[in-house]
PDB file of N, CA and C in Angstrom:
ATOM      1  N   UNK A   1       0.840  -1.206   0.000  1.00  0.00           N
ATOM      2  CA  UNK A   1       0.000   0.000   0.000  1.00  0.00           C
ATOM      3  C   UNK A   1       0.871   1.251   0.000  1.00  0.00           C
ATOM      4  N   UNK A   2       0.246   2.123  -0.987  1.00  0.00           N
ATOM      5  CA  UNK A   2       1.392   3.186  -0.935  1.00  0.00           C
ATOM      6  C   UNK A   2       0.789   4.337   0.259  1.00  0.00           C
ATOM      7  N   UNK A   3       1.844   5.409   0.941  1.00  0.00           N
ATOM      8  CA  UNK A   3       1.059   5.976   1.811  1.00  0.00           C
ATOM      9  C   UNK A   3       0.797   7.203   1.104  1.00  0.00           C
ATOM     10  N   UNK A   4      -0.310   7.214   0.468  1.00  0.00           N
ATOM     11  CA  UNK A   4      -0.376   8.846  -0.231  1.00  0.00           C
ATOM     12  C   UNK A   4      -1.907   9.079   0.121  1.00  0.00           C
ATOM     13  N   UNK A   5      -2.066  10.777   0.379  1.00  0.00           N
ATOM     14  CA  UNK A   5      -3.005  10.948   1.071  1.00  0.00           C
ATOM     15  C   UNK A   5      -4.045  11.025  -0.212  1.00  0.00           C
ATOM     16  N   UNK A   6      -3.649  11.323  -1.607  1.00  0.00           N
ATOM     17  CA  UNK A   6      -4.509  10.834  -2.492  1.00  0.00           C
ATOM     18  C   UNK A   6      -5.341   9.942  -2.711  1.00  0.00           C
ATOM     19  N   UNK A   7      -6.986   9.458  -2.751  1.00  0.00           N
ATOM     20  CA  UNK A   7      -7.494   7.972  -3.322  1.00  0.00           C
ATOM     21  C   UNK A   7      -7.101   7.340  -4.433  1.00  0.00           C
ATOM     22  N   UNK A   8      -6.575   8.864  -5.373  1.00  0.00           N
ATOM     23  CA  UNK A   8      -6.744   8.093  -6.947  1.00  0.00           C
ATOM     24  C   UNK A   8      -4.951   8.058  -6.907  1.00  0.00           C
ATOM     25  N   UNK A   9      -5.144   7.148  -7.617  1.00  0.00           N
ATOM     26  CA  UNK A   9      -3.593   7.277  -8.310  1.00  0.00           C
ATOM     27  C   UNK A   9      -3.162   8.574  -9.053  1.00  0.00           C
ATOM     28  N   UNK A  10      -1.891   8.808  -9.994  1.00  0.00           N
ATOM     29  CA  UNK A  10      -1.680  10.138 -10.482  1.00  0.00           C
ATOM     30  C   UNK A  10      -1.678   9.944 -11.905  1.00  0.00           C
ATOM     31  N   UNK A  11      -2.069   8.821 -12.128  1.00  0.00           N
ATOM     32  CA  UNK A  11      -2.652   8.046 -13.945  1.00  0.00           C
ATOM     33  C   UNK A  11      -3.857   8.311 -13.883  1.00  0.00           C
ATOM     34  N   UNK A  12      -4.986   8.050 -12.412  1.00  0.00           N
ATOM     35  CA  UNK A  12      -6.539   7.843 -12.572  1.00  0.00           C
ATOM     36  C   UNK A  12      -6.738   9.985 -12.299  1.00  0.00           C
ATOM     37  N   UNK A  13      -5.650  10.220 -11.623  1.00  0.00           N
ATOM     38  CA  UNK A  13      -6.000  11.754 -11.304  1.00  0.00           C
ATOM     39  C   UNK A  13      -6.061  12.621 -12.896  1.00  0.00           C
ATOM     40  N   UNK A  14      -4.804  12.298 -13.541  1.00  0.00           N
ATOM     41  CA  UNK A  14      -4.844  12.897 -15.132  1.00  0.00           C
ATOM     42  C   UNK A  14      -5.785  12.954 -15.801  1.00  0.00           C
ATOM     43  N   UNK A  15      -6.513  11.627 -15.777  1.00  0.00           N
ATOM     44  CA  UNK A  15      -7.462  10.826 -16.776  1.00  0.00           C
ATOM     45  C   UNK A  15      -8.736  12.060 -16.286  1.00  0.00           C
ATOM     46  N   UNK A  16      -9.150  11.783 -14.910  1.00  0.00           N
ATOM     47  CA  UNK A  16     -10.108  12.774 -14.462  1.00  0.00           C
ATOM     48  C   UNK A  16     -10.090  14.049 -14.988  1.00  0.00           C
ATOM     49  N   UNK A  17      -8.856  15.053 -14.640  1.00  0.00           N
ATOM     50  CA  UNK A  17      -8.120  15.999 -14.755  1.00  0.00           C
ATOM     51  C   UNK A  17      -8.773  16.175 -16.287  1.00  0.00           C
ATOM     52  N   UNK A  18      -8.600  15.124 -17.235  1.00  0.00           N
ATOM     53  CA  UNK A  18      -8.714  15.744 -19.012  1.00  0.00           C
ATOM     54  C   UNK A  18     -10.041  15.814 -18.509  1.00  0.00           C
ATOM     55  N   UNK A  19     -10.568  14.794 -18.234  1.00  0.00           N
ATOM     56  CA  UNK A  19     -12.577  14.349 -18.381  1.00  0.00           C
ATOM     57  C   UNK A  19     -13.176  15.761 -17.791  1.00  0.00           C
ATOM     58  N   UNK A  20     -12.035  16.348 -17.205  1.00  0.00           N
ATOM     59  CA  UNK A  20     -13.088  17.413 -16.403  1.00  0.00           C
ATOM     60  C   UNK A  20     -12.549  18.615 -17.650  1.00  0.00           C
ATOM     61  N   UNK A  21     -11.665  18.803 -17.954  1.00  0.00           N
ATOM     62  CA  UNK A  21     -11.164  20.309 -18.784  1.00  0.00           C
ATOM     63  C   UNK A  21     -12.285  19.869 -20.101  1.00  0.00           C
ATOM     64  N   UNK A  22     -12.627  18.860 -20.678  1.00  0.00           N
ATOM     65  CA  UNK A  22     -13.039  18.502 -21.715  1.00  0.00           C
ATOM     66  C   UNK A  22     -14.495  19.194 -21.637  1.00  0.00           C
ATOM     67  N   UNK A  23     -15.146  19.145 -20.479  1.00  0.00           N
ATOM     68  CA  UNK A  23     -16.707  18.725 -20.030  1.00  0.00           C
ATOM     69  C   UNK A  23     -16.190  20.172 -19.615  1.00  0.00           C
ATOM     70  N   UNK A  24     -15.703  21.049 -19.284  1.00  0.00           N
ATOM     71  CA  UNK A  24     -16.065  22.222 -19.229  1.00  0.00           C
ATOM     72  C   UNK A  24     -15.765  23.565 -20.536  1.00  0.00           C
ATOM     73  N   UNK A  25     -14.912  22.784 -21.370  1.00  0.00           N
ATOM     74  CA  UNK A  25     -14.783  23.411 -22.689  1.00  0.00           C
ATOM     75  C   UNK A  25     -15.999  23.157 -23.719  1.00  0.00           C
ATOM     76  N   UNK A  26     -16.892  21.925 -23.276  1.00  0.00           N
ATOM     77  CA  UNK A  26     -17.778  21.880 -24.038  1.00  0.00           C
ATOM     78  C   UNK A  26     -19.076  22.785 -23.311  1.00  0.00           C
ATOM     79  N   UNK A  27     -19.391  23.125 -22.231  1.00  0.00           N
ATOM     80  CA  UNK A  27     -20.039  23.801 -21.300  1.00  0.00           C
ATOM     81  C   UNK A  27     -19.955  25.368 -21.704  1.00  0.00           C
ATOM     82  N   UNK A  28     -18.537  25.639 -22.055  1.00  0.00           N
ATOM     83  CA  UNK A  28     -18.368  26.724 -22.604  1.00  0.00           C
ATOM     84  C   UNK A  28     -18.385  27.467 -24.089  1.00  0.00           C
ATOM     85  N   UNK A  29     -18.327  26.584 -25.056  1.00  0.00           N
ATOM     86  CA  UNK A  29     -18.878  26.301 -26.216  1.00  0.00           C
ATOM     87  C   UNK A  29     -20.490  26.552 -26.407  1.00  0.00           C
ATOM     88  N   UNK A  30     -21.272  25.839 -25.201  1.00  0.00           N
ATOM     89  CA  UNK A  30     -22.533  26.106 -25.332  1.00  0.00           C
ATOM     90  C   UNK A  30     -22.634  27.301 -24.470  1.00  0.00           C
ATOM     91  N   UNK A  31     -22.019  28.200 -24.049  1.00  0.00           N
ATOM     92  CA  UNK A  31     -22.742  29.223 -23.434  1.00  0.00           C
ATOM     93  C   UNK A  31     -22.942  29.067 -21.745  1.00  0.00           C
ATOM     94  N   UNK A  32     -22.839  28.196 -21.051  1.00  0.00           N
ATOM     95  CA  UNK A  32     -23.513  27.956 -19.919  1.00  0.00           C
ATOM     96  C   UNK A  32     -22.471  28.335 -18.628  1.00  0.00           C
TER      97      UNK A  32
END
């Protein structure tokens, strides 16, 4: 077990990290 105060790993944090810049560039595209 690694001791990091993180849940996600820093592969599953990136992955999130795009999913979220993606989902708010498209948010912004529409106006909202």
């Amino acid at each position: 077990m690694h001791k990091q105060g993180a849940l996600l790993s820093r592969e599953e944090q990136t992955k999130i990290t795009r999913v979220l810049v993606k989902t708010a560039q498209m948010l912004a595209q529409c106006g909202a």
